[in-house]
N, C-alpha and C. Protein backbone atom coordinates (compact mmCIF):
# COMPACT_ATOMS: atom_id res chain seq x y z
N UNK A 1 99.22 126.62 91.99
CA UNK A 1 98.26 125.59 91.63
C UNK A 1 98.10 124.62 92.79
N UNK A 2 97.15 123.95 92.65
CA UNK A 2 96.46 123.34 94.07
C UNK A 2 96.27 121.81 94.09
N UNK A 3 96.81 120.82 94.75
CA UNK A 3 96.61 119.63 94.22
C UNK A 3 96.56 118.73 95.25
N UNK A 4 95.74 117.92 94.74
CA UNK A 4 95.54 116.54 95.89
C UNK A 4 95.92 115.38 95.51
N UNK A 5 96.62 114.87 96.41
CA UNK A 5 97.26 113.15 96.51
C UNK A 5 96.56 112.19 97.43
N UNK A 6 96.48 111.22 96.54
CA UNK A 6 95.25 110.34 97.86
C UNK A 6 96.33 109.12 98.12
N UNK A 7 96.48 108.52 98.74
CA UNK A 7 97.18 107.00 99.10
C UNK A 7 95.93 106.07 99.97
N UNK A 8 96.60 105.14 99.55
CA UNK A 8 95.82 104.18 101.06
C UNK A 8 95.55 102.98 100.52
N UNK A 9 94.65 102.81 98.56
CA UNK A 9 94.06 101.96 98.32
C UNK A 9 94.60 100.98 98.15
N UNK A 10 94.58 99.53 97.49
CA UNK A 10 94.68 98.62 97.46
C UNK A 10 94.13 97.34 97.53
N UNK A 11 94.53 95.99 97.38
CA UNK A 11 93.35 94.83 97.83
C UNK A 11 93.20 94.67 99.24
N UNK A 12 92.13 94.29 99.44
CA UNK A 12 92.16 93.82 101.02
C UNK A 12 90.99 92.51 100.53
N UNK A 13 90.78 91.71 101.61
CA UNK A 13 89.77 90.75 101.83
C UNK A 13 88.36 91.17 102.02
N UNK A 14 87.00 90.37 102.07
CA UNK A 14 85.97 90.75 102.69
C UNK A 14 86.13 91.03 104.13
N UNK A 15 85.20 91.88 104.64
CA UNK A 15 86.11 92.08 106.16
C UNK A 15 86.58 92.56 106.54
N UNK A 16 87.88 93.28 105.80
CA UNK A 16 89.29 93.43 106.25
C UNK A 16 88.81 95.23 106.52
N UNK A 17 90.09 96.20 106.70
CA UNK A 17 89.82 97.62 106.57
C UNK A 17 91.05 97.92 105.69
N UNK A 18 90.48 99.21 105.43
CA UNK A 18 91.47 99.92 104.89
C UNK A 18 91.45 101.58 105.24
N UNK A 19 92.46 102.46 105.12
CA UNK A 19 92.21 103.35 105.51
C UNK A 19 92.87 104.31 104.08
N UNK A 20 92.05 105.56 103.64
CA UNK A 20 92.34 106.38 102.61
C UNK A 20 93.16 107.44 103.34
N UNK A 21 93.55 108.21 102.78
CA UNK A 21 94.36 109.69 103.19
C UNK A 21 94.78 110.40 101.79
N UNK A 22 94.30 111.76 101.61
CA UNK A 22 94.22 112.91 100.61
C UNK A 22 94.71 114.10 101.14
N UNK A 23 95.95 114.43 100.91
CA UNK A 23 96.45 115.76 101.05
C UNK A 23 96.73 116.53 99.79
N UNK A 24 96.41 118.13 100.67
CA UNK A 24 96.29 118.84 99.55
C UNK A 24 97.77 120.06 99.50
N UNK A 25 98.69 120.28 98.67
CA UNK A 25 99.38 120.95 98.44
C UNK A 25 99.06 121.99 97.33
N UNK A 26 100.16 123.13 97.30
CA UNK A 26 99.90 124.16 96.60
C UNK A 26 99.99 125.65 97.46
N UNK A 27 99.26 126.85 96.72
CA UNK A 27 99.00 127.94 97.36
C UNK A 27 97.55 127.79 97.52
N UNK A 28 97.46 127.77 99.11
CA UNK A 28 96.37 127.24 99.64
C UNK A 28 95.36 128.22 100.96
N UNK A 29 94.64 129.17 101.14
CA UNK A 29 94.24 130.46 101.38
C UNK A 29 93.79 129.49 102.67
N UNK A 30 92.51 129.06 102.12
CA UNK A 30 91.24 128.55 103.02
C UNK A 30 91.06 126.85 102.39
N UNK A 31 90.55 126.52 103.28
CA UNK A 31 90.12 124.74 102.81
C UNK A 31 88.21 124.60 103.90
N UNK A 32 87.62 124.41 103.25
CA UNK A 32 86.12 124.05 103.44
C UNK A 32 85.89 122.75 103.41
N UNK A 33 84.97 122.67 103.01
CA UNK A 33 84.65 121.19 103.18
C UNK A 33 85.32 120.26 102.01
N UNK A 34 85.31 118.92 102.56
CA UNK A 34 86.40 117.74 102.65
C UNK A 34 85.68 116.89 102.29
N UNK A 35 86.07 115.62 101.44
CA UNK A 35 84.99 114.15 101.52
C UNK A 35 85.59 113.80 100.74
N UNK A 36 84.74 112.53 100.40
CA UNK A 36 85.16 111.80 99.45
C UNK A 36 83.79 111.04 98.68
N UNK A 37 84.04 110.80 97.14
CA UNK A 37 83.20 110.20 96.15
C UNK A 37 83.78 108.78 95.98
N UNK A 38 83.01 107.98 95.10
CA UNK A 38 83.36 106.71 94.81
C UNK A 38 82.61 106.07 93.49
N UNK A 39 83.66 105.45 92.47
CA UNK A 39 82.87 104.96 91.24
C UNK A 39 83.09 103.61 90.73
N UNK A 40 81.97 103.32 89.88
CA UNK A 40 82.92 101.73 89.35
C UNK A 40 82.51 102.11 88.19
N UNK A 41 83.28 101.32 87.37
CA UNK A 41 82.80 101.56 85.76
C UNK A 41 81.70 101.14 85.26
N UNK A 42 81.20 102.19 84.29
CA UNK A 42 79.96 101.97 83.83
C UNK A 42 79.09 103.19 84.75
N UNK A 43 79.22 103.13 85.77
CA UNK A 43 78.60 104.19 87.24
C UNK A 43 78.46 105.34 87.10
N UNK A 44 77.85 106.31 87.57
CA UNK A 44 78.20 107.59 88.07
C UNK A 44 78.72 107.29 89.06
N UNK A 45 79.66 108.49 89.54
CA UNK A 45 80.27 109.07 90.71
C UNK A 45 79.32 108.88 91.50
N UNK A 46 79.40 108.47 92.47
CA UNK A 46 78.59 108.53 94.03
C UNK A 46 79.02 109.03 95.39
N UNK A 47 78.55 109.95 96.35
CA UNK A 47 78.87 110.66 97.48
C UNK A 47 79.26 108.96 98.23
N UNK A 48 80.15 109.08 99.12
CA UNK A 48 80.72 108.54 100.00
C UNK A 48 80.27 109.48 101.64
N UNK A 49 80.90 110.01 101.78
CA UNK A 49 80.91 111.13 103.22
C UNK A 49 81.58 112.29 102.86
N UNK A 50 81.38 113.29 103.56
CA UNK A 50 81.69 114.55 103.44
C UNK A 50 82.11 114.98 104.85
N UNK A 51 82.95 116.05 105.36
CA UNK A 51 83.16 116.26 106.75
C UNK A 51 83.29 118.06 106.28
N UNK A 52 82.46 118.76 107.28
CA UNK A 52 82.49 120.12 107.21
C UNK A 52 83.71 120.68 107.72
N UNK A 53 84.10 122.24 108.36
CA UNK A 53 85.04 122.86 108.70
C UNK A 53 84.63 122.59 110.28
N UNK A 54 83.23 122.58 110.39
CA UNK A 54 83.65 122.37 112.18
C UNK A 54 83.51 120.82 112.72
N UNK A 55 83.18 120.42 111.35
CA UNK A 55 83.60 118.51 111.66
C UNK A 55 82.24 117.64 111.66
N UNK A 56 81.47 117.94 111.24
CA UNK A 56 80.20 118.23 110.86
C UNK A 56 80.02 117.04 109.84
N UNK A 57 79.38 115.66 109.89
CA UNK A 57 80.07 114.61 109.09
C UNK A 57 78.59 114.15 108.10
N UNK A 58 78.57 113.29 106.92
CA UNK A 58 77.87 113.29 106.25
C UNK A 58 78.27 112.09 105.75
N UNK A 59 77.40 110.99 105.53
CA UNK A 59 77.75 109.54 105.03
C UNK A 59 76.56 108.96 104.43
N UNK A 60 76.78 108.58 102.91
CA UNK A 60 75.70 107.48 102.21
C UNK A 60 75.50 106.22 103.08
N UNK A 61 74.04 105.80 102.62
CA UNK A 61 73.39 104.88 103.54
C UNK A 61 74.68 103.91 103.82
N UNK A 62 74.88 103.99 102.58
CA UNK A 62 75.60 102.11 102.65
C UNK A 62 76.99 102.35 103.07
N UNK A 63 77.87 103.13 103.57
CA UNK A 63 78.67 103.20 104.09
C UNK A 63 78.10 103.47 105.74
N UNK A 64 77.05 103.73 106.77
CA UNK A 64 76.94 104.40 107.88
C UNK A 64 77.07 103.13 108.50
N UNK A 65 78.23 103.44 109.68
CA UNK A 65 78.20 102.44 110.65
C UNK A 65 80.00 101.69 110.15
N UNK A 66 80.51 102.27 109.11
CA UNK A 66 81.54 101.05 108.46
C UNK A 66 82.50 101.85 108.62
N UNK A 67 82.13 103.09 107.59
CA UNK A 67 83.32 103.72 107.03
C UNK A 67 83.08 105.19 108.25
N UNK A 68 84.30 105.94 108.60
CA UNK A 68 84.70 106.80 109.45
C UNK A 68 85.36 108.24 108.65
N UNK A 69 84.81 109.49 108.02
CA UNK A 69 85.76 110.23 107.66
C UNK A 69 86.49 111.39 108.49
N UNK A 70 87.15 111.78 108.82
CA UNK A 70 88.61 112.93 109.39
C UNK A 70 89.06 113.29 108.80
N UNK A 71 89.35 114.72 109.28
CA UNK A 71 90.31 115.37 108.64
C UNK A 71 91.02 115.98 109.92
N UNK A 72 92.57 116.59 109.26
CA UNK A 72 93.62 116.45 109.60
C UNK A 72 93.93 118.61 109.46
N UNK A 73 93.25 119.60 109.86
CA UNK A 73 93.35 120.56 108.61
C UNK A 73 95.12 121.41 109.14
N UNK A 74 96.11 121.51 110.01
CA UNK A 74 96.93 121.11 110.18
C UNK A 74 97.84 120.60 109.41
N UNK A 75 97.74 119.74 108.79
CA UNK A 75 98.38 118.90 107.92
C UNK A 75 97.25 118.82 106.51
N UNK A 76 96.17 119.24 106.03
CA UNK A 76 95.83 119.86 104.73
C UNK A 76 95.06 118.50 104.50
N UNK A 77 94.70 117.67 105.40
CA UNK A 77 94.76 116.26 104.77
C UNK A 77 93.32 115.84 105.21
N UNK A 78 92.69 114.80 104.46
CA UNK A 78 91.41 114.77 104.80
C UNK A 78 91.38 112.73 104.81
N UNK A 79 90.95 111.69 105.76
CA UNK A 79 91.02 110.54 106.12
C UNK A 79 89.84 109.99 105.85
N UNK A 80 89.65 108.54 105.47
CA UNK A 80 88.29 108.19 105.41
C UNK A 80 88.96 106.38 105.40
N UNK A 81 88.31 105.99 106.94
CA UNK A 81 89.21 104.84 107.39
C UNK A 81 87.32 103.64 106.84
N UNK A 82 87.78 102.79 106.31
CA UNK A 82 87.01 102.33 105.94
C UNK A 82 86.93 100.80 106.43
N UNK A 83 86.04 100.38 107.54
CA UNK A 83 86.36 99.48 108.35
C UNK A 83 84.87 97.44 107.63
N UNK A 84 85.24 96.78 107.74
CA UNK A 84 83.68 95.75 107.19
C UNK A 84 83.87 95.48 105.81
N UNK A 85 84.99 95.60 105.05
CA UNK A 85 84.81 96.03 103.76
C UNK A 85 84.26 94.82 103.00
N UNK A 86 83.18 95.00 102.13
CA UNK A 86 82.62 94.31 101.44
C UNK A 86 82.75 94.33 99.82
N UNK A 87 82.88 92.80 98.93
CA UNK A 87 83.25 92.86 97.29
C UNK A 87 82.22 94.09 97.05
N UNK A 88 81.26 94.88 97.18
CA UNK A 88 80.70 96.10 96.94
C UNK A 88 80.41 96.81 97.05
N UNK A 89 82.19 97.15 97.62
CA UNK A 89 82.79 98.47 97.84
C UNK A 89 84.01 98.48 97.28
N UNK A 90 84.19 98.06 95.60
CA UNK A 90 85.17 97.84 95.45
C UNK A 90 84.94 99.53 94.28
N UNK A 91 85.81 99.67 94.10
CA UNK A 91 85.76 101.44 93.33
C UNK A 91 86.88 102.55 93.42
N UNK A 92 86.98 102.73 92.50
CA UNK A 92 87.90 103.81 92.50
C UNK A 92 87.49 105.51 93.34
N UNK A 93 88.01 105.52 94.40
CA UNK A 93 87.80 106.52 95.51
C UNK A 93 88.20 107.82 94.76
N UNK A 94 87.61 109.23 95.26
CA UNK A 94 88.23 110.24 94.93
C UNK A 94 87.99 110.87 95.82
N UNK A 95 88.83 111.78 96.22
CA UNK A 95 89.00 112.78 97.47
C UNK A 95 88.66 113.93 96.82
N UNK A 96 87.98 115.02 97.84
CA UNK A 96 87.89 116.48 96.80
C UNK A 96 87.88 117.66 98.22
N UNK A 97 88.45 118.37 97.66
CA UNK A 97 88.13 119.63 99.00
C UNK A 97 87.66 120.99 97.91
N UNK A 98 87.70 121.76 98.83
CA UNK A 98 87.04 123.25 98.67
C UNK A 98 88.37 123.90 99.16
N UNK A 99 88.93 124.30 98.27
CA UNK A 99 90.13 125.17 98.65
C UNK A 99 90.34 126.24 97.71
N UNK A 100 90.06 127.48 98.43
CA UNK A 100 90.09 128.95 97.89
C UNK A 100 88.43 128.74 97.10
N UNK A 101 87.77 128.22 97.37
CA UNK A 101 86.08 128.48 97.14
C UNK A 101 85.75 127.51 95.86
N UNK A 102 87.16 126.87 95.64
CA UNK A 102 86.80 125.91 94.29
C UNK A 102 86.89 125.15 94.59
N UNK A 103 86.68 123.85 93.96
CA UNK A 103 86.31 122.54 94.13
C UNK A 103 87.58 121.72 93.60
N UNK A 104 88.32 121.39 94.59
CA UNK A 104 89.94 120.43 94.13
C UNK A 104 89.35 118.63 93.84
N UNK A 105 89.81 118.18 92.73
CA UNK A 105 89.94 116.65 92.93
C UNK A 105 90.79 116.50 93.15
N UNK A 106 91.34 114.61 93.86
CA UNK A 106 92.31 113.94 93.66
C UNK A 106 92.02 112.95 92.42
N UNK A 107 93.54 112.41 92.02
CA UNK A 107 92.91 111.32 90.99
C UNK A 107 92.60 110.35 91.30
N UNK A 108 92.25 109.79 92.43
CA UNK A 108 91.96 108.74 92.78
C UNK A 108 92.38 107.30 92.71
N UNK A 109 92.24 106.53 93.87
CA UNK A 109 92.66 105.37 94.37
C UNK A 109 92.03 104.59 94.04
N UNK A 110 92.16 103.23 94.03
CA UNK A 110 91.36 102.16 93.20
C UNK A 110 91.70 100.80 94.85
N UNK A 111 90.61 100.96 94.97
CA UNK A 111 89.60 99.88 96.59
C UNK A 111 89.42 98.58 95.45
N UNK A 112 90.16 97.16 95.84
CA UNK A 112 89.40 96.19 95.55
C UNK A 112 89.11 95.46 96.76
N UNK A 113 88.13 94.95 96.94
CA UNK A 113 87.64 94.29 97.71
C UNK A 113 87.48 92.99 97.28
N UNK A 114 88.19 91.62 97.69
CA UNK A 114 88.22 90.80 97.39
C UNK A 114 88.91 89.19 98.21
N UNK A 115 88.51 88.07 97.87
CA UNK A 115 88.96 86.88 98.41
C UNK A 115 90.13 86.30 97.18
């Protein structure tokens, strides 16, 4: 079985950064593409960035220019350093990969953004 752990979240200030990290353990063949979603309650899920196998990167408007995603594939792990952070970007993050052709979540981290 195949599973992802995310760390990173927490409070930070307006401003401040923070950086995510999602590794994936298990029996693990192939790993594809990497990213990460983001929600607040009440919300749908919303794309954050995505990073392909040859690194190939993909970012919603409102993150371009702030937030940075990497991956690590070496170490199974996929990064999304999130730099400007603003009260609305506060949300519970989820990491997801493509490993063995299916679609893995993490349970996700909870971003407050706040003074």
């Amino acid at each position: 079985q195949v599973q992802l752990v995310e760390s990173g979240g927490g409070l930070v200030q307006p401003g401040g950064s923070l950086r995510l990290s999602c590794v994936a353990s298990g029996w693990i063949i192939s790993i594809n593409a990497m990213g990460w979603y983001r929600q607040t309650p009440g919300q749908e899920r919303e794309l954050v960035a995505t990073i392909t196998t040859g690194g190939s990167t993909n970012y919603a408007e409102f993150v371009k220019g702030r937030f940075t995603i990497s991956r690590a594939d070496a170490r199974n792990t996929v990064y999304l350093q999130m730099n400007s952070l603003k009260p609305e970007d506060t949300a519970v993050y989820y990491c997801f990969m493509v490993i063995n052709s299916k679609v893995v979540w993490g349970q996700g981290t909870l971003v407050t953004v706040s003074s």
